[in-house]
Protein backbone atom coordinates (compact mmCIF):
# COMPACT_ATOMS: atom_id res chain seq x y z
CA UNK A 1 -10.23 6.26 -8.42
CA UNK A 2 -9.76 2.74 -8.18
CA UNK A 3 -11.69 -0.22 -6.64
CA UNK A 4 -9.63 -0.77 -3.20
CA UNK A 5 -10.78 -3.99 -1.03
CA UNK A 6 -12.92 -3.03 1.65
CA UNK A 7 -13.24 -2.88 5.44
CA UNK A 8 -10.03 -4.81 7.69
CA UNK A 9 -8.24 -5.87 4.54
CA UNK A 10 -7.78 -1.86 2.86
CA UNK A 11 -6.46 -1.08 6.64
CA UNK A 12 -3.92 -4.30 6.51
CA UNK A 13 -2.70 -2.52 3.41
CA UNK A 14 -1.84 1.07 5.30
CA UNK A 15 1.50 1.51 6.28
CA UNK A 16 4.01 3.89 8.25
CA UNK A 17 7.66 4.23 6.50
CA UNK A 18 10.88 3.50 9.03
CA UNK A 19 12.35 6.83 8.25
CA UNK A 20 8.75 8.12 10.07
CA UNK A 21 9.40 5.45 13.14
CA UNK A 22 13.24 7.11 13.18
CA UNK A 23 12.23 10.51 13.72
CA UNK A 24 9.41 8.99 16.49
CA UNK A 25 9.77 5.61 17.52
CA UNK A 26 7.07 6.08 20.21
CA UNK A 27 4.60 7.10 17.52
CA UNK A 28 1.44 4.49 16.90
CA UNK A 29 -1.36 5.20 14.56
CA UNK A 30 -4.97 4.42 15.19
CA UNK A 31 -6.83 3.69 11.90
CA UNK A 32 -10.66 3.71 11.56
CA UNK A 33 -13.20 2.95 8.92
CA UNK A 34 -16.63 3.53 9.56
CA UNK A 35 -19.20 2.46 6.69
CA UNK A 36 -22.44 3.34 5.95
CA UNK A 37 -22.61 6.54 7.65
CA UNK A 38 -25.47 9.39 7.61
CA UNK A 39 -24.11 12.59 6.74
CA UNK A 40 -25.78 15.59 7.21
CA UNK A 41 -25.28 19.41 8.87
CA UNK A 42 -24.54 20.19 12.10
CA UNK A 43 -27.02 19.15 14.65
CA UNK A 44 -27.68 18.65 18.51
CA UNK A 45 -25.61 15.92 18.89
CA UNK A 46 -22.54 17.61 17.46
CA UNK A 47 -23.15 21.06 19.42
CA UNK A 48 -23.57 19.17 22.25
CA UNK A 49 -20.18 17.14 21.90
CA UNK A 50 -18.23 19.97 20.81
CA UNK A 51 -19.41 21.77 24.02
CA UNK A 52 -18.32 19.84 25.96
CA UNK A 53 -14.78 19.68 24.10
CA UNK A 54 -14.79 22.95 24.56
CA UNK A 55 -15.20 23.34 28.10
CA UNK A 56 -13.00 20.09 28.30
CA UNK A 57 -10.15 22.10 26.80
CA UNK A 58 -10.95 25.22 28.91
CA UNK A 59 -10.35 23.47 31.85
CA UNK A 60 -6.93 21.71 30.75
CA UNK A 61 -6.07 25.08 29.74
CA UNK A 62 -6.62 27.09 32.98
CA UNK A 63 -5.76 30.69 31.35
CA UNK A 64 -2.11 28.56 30.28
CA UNK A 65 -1.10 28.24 26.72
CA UNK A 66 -1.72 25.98 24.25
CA UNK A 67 1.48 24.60 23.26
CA UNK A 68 2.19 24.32 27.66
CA UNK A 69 0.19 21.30 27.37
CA UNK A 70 2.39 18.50 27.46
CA UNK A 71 0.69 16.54 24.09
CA UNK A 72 0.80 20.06 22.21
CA UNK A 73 4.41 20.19 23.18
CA UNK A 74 5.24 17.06 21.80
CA UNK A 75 3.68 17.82 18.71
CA UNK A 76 5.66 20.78 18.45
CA UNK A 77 8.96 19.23 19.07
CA UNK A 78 8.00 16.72 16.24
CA UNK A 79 7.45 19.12 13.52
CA UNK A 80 10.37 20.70 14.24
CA UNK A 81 12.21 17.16 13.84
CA UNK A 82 11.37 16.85 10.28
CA UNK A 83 12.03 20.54 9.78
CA UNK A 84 8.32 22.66 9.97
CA UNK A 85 8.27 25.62 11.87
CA UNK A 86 4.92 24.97 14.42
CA UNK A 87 4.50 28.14 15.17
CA UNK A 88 3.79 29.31 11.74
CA UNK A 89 2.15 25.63 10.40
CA UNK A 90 0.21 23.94 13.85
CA UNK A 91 -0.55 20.49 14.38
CA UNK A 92 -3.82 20.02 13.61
CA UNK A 93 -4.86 19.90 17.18
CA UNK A 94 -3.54 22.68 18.54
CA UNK A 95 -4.75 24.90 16.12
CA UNK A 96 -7.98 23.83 17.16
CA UNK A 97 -7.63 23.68 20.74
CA UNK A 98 -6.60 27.24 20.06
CA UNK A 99 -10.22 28.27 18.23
CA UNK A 100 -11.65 27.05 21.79
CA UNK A 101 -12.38 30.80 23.36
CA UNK A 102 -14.00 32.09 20.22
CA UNK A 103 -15.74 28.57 19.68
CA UNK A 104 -14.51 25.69 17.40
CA UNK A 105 -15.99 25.56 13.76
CA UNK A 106 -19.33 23.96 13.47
CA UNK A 107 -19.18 22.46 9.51
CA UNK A 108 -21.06 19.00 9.25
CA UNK A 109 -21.94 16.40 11.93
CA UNK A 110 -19.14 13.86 11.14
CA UNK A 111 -16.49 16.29 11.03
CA UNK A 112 -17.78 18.44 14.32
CA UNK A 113 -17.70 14.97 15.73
CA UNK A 114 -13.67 13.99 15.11
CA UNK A 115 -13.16 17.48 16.14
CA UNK A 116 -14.92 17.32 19.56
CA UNK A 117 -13.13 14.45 19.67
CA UNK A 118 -9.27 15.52 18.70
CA UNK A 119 -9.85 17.98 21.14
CA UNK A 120 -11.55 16.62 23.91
CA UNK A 121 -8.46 14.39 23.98
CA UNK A 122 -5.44 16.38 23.05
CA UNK A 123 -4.69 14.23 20.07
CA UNK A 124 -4.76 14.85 16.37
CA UNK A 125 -7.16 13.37 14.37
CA UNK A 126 -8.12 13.18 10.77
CA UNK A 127 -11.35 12.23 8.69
CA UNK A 128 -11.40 11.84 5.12
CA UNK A 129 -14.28 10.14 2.80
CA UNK A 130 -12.46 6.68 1.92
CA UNK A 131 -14.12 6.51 -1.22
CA UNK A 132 -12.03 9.24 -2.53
CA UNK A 133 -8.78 7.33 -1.63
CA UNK A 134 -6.58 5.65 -4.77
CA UNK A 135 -5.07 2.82 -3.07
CA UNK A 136 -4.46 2.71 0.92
CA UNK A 137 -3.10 5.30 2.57
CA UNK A 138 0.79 5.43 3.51
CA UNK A 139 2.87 7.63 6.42
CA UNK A 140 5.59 8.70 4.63
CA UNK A 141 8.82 11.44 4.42
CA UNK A 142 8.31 12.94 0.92
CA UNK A 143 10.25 13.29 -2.14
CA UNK A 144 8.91 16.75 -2.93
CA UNK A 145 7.27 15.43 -6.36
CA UNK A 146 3.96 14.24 -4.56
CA UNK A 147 0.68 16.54 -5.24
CA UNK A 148 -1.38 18.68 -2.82
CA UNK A 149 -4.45 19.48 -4.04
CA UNK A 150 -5.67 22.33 -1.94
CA UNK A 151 -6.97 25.75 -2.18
CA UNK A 152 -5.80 29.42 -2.20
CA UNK A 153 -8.15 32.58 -2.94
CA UNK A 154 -10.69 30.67 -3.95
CA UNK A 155 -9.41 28.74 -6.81
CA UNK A 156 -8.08 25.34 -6.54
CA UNK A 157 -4.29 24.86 -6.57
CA UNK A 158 -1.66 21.90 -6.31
CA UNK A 159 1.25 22.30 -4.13
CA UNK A 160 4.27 20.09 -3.74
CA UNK A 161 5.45 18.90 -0.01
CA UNK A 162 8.83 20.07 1.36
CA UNK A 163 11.82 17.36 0.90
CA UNK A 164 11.74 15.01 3.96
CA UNK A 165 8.42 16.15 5.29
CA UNK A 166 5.82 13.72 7.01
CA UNK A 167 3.25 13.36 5.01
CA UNK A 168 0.11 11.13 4.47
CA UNK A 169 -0.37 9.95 1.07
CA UNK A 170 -2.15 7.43 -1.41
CA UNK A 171 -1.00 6.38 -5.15
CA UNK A 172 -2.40 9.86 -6.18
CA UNK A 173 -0.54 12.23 -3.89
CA UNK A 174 -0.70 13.86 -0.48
CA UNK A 175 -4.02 13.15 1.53
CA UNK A 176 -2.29 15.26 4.60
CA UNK A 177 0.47 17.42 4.88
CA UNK A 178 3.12 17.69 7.38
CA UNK A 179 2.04 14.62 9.69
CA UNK A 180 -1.54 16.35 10.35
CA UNK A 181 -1.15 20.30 9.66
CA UNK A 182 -3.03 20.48 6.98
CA UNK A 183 -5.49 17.34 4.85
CA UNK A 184 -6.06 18.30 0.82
CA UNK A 185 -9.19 18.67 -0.56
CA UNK A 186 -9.36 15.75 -3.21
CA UNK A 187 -10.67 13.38 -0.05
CA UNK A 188 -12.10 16.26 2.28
CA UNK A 189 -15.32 14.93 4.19
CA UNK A 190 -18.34 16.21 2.48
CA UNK A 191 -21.98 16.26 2.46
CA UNK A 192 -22.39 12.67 0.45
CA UNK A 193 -19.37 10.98 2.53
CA UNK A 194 -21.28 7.58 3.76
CA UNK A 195 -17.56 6.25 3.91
CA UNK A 196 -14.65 7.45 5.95
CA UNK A 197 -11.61 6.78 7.37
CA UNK A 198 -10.00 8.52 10.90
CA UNK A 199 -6.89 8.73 11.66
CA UNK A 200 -5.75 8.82 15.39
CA UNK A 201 -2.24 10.07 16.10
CA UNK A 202 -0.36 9.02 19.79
CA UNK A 203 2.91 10.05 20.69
CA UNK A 204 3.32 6.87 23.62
CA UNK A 205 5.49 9.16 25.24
CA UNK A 206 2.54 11.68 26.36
CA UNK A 207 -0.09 9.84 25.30
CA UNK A 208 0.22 6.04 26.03
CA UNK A 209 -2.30 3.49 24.47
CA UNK A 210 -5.38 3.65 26.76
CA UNK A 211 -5.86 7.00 25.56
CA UNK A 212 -5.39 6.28 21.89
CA UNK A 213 -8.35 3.75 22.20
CA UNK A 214 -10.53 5.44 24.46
CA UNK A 215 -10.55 8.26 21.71
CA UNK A 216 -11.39 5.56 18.87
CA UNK A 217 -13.95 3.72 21.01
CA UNK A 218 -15.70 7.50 21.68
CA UNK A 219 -15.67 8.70 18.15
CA UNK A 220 -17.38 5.17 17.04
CA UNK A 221 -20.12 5.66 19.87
CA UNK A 222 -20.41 9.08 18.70
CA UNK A 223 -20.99 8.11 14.66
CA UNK A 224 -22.79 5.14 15.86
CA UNK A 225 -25.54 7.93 17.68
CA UNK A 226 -26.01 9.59 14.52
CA UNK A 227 -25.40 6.14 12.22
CA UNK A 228 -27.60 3.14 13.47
CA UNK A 229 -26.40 0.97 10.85
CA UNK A 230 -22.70 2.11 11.14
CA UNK A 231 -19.67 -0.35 10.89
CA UNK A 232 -16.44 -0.46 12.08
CA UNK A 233 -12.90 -1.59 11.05
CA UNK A 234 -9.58 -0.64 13.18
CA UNK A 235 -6.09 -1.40 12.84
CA UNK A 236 -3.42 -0.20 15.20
CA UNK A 237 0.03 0.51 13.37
CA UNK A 238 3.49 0.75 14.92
CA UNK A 239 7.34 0.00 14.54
CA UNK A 240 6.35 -3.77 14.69
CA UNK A 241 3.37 -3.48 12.17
């Protein structure tokens, strides 16, 4: 991997395409690094906030479904802009806000936390271990010659986006396919990530601003509980930079 600046100057570097901003113009990303975290397993703090996501998302729910909620729909309608079928490949969100009756995943204590976050909110959101990154990372509509490194059956296997699909990438290939369906496994959060970066998705049009940074401002208080000596770098990107 290579050496990539750190903190606020590796955000100023990220960057959404204008063929993205075409198919949404009210689309803003929410960037965050946090440094010098303390990974570990699952613990109190992230049962407890993943709880109450859970009964967070119960209640917006009321018996309806998923994709009747008004920031699931316009996920939906989004994918289907760029040509993925949502009912087969979800945004990230609602296929968790759909794993809410039988009880959302509990995997490590950063990513339980951007979970109980993502769904505590209704907005997709993405945590990857910076530190695995080549270069910043870019919102783009692919070629179809980028790499996926994911799995299937066990084994580890590189797949190739669709033409014109929304995907999240750095110098080495896809970090995320299909806006935030699915993130590869090269820069997966794992159990030695001290350094990651979170991606917060807004559609204005559903979810305007306030919300997008009263998500980022609760998943920093959140890391911060479990990571004293924490740090934090944001950058807000959007047609106008």
């Amino acid at each position: 991997m290579s050496t990539h600046p750190t903190g606020q100057q590796w955000l100023q570097e990220a960057t959404v395409s204008e063929a993205v901003y075409a198919l949404r113009p009210d689309y803003r990303a929410l960037l965050v690094l946090a440094e010098d975290l303390q990974p570990g397993p699952s613990d109190a703090s992230s049962e407890a906030l993943l709880a109450a996501a859970e009964q967070q998302a119960a209640t917006a729910l009321a018996g309806g479904r998923p994709e009747d909620l008004a920031p699931l729909a316009a996920w939906r309608e989004t994918y289907r802009a760029f040509g993925a079928k949502p009912q087969r490949t979800r945004p990230s969100v609602e296929a968790l806000v759909r794993r809410v009756e039988a009880g959302l995943p509990r995997i490590d204590r950063i990513t339980d936390t951007y979970n109980a976050i993502s769904v505590s909110h209704l907005m997709p959101l993405g945590g990857e271990d910076a530190d695995r990154y080549d270069g910043p990372p870019r919102l783009v509509r692919a070629d179809g010659s980028e790499q996926f490194h994911t799995g299937a059956g066990g084994e580890p296997v590189v797949e190739h986006p669709e033409v014109g699909e929304v995907v999240w990438a750095d110098a080495a290939g896809v970090t995320c396919r299909r806006w935030n369906w699915r993130q590869c496994t090269r820069t997966q959060i794992a159990q030695e990530t001290t350094r990651a970066l979170f991606i917060l998705d807004s559609l204005q049009d559903v979810q305007p601003l306030e919300d997008l940074h009263a998500a980022a401002a609760q998943l920093q208080t959140a890391l911060a509980a479990f990571s004293p000596r924490a740090t934090f770098a944001t950058r807000l990107l959007g047609p106008t930079g």
